[in-house]
N, C-alpha and C. Protein backbone atom coordinates (compact mmCIF):
# COMPACT_ATOMS: atom_id res chain seq x y z
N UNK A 1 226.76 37.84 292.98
CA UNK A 1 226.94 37.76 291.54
C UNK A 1 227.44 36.37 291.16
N UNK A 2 227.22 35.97 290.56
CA UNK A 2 227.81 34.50 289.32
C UNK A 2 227.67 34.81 288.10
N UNK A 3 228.78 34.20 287.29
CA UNK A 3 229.20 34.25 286.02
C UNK A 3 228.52 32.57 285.68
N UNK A 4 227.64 33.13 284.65
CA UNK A 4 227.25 32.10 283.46
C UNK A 4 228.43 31.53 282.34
N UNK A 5 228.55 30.56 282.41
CA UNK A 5 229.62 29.93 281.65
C UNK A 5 229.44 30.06 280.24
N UNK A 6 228.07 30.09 279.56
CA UNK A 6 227.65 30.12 278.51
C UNK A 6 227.68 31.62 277.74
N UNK A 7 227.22 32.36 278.16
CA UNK A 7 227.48 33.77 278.22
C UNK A 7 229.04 34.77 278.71
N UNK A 8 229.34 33.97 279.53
CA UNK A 8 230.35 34.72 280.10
C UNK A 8 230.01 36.03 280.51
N UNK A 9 228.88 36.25 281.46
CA UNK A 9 228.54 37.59 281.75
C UNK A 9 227.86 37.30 283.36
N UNK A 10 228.82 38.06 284.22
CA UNK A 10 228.72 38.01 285.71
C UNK A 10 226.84 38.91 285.79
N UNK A 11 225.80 37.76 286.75
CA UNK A 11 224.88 38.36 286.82
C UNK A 11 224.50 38.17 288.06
N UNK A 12 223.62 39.08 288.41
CA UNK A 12 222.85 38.74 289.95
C UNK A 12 222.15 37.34 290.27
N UNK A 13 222.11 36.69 291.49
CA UNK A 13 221.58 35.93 291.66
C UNK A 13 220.46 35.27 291.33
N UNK A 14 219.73 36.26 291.16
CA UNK A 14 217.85 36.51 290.62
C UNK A 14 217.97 36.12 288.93
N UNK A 15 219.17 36.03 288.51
CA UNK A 15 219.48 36.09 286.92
C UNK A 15 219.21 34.88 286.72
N UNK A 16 219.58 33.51 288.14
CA UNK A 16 219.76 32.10 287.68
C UNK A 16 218.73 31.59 288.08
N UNK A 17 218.00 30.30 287.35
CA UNK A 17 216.76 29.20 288.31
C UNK A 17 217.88 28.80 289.27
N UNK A 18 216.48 28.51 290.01
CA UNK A 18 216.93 27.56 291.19
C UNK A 18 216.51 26.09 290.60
N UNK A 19 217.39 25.47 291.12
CA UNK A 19 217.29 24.12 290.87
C UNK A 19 216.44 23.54 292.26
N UNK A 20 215.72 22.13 291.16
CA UNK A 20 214.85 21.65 292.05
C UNK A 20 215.21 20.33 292.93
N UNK A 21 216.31 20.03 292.55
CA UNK A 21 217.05 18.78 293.10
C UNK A 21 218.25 19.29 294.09
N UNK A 22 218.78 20.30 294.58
CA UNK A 22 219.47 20.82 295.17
C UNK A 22 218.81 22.36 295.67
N UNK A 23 218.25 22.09 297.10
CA UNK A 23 217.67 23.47 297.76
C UNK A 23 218.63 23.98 297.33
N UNK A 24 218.41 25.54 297.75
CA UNK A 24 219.07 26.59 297.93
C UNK A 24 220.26 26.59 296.74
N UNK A 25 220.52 25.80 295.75
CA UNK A 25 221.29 26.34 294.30
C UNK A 25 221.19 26.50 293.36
N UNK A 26 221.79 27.01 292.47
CA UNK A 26 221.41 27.36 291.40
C UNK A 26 221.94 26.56 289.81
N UNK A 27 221.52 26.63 288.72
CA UNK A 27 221.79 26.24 287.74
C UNK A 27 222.88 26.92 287.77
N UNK A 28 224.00 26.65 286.46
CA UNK A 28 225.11 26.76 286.41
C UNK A 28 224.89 28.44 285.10
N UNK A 29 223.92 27.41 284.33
CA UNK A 29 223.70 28.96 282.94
C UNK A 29 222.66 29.83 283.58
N UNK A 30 222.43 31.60 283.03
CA UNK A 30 221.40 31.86 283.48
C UNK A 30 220.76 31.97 282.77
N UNK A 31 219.24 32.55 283.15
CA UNK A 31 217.65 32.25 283.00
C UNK A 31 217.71 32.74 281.62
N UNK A 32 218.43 33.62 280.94
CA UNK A 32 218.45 33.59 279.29
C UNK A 32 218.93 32.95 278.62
N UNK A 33 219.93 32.06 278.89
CA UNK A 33 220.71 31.40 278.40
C UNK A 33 219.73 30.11 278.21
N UNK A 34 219.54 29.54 279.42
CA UNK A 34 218.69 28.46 279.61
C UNK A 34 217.31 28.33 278.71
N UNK A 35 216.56 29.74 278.79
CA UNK A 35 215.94 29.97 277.26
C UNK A 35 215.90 29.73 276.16
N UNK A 36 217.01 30.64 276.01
CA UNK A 36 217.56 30.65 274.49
C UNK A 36 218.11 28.95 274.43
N UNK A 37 218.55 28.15 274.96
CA UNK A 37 218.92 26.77 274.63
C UNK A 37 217.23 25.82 274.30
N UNK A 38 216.32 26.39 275.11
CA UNK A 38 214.94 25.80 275.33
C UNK A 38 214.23 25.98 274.01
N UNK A 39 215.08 26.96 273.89
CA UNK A 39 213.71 27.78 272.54
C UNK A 39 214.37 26.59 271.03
N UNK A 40 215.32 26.71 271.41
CA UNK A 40 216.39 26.23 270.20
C UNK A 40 216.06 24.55 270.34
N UNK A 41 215.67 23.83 271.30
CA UNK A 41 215.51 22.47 271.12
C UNK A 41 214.18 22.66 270.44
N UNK A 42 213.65 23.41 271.14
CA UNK A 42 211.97 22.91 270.39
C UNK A 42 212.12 23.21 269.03
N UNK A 43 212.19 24.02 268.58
CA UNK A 43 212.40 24.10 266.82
C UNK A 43 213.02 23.48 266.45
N UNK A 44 214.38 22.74 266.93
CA UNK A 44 214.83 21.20 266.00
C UNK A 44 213.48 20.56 266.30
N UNK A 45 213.37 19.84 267.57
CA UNK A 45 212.14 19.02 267.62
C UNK A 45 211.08 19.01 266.49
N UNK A 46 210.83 20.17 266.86
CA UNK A 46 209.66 20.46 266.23
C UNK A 46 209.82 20.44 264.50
N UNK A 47 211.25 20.50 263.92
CA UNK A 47 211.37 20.46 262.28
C UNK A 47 211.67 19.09 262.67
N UNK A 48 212.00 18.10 263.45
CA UNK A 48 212.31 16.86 262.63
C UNK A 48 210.86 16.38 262.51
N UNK A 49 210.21 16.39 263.61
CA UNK A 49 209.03 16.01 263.22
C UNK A 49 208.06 16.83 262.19
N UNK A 50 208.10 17.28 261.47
CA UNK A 50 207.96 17.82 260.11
C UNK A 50 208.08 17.25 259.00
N UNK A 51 209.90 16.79 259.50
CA UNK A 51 210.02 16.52 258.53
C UNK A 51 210.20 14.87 258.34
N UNK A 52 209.49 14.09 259.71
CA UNK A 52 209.15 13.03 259.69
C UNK A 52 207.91 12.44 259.16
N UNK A 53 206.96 13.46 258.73
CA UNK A 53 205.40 13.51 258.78
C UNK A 53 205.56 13.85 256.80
N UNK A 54 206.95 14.22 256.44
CA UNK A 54 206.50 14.18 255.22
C UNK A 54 207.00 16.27 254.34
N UNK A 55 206.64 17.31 255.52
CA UNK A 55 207.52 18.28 255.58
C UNK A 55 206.07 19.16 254.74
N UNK A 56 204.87 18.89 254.60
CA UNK A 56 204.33 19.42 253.85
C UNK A 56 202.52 19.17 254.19
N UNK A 57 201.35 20.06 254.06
CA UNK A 57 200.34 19.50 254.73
C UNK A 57 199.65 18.50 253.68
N UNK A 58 199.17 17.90 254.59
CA UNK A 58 198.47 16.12 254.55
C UNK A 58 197.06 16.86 253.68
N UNK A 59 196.90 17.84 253.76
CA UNK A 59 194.96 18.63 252.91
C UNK A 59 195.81 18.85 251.78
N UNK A 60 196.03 19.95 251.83
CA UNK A 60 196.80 20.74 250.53
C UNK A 60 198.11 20.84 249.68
N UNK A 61 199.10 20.51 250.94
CA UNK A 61 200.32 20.11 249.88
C UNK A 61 201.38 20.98 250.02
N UNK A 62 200.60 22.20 250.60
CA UNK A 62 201.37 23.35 251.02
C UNK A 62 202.80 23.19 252.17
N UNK A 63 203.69 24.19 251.56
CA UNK A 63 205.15 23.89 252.07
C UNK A 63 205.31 25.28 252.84
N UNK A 64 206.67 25.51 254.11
CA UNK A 64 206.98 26.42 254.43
C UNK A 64 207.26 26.26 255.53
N UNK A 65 207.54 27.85 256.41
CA UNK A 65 207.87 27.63 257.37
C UNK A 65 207.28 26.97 258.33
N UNK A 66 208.01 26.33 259.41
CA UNK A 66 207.32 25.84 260.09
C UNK A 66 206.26 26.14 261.08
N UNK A 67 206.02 27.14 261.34
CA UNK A 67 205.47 28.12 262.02
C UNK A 67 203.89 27.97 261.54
N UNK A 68 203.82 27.41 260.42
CA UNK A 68 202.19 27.41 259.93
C UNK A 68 202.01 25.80 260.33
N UNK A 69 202.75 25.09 260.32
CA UNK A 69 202.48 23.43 260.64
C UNK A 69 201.93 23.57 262.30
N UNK A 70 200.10 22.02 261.97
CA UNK A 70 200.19 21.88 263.24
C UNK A 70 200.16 20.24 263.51
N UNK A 71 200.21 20.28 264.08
CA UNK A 71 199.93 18.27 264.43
C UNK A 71 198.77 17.95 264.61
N UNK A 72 197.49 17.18 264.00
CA UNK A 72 195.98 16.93 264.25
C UNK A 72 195.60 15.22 264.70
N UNK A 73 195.59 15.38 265.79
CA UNK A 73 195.19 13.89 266.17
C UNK A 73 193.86 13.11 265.39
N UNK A 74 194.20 12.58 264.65
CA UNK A 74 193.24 11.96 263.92
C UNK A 74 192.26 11.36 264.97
N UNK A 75 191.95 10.89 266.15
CA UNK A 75 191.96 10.10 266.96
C UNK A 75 192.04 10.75 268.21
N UNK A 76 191.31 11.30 268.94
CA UNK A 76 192.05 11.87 269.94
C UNK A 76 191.86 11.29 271.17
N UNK A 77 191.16 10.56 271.38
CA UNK A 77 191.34 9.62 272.25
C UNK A 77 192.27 8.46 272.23
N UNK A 78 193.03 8.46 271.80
CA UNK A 78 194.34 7.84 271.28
C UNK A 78 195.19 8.32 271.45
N UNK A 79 195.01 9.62 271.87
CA UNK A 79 196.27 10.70 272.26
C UNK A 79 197.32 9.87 273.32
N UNK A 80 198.28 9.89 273.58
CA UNK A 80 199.11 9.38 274.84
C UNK A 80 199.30 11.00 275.50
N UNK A 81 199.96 12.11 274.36
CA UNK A 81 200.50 13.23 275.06
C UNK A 81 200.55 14.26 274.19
N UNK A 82 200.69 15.63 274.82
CA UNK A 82 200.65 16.57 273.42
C UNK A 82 202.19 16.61 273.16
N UNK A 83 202.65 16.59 271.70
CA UNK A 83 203.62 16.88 271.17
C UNK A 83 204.12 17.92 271.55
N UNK A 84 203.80 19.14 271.91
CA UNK A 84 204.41 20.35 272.23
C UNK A 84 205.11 20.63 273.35
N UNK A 85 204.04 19.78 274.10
CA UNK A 85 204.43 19.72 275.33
C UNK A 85 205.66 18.48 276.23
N UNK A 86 206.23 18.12 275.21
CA UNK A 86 207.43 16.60 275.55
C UNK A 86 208.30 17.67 276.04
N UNK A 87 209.17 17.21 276.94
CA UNK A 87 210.36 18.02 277.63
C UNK A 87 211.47 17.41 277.37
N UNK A 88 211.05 15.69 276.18
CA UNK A 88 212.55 15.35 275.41
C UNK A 88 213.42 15.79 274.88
N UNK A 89 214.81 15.73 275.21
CA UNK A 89 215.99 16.19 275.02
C UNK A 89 216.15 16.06 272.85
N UNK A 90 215.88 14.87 273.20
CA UNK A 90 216.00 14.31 271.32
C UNK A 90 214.67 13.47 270.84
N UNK A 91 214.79 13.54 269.12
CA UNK A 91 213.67 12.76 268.32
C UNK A 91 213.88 11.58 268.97
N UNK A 92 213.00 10.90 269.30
CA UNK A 92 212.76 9.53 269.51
C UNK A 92 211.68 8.69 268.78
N UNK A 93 211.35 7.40 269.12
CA UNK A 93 210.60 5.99 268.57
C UNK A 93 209.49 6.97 269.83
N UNK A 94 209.26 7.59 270.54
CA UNK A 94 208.16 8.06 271.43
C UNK A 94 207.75 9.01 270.60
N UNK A 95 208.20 10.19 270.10
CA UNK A 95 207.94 11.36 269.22
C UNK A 95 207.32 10.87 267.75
N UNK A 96 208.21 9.50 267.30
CA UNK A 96 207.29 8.30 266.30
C UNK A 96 205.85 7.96 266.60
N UNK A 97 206.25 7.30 267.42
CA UNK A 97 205.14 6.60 267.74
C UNK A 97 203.15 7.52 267.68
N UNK A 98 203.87 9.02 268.55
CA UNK A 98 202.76 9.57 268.77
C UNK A 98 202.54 10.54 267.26
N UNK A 99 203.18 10.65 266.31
CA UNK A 99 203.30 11.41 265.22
C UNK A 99 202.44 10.41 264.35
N UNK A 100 202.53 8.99 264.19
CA UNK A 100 202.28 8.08 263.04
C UNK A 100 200.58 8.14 264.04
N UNK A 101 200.09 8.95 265.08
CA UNK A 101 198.58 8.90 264.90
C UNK A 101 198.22 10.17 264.52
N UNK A 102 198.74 11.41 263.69
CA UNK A 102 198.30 12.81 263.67
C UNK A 102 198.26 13.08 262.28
N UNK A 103 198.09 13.61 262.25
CA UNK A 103 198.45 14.73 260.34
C UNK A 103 198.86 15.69 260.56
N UNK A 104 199.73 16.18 259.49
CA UNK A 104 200.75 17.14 259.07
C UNK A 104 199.38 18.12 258.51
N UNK A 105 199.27 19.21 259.12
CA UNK A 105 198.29 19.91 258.56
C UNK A 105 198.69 21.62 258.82
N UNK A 106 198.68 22.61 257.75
CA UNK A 106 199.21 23.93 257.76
C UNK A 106 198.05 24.63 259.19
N UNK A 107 198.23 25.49 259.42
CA UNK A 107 197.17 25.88 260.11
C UNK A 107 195.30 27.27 259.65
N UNK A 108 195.68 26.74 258.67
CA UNK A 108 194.62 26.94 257.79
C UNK A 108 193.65 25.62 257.95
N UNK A 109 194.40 24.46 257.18
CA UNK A 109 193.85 23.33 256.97
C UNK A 109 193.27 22.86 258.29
N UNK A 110 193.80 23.20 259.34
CA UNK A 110 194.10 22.89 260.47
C UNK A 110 192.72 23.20 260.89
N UNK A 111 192.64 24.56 260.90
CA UNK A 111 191.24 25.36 261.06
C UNK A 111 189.95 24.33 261.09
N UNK A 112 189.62 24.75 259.36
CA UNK A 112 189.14 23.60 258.64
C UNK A 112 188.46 22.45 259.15
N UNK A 113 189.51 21.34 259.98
CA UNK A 113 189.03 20.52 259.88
C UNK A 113 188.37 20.73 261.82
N UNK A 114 189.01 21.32 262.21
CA UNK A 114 188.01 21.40 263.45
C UNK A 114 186.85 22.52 263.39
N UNK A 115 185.90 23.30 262.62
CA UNK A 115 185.62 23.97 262.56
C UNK A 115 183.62 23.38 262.01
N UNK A 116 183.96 22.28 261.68
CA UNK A 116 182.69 20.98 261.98
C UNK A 116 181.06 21.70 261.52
N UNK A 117 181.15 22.52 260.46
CA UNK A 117 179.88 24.11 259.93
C UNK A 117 179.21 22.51 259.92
């Protein structure tokens, strides 16, 4: 058993990752905890850049949750990386950089423009 510091709730071994820089140990929080912290960066991430792009789609104008916003590489061979996929801790001049080639587009609009009738 180990106690998660974050939780404060003694769990089985199987509860924690293993870490990849130290065989045989384990992270300190467990595997929900570590989640729930994962889940919670990406949705800041993911609203600053929202609300770096303007907070609203680039077609229509339309506002809301974020959950309908997608990112559209104008360019996609220009891509460096997918936005979703960054494992950055914080907004950066990198999260800039690759945002000032996309559009803010709802996922309607989104549709739309890849959909090429």
């Amino acid at each position: 058993m180990q106690r998660c510091p974050r939780c404060e709730i003694c769990k089985p071994i199987s509860e924690f990752y293993l870490r990849a820089d130290r065989k045989g140990k384990t992270h300190s929080y467990c595997k929900a905890c570590i989640n729930l912290q994962t889940l919670q960066r990406q949705r800041r991430l993911k609203n600053q850049c929202i609300e770096y792009k303007g907070g609203k789609c680039e077609r229509c104008g339309i506002t809301g949750h974020p959950a309908i916003f997608d990112f559209h590489h104008k360019d996609p061979t220009q891509k460096d990386f997918i936005l979703s996929r960054v494992r950055s801790l914080k907004f950066s001049t990198m999260h800039m950089d690759e945002l000032d080639k996309c559009l803010l587009l709802c996922a309607n609009c989104h549709r739309i423009e890849h959909a090429k009738f």
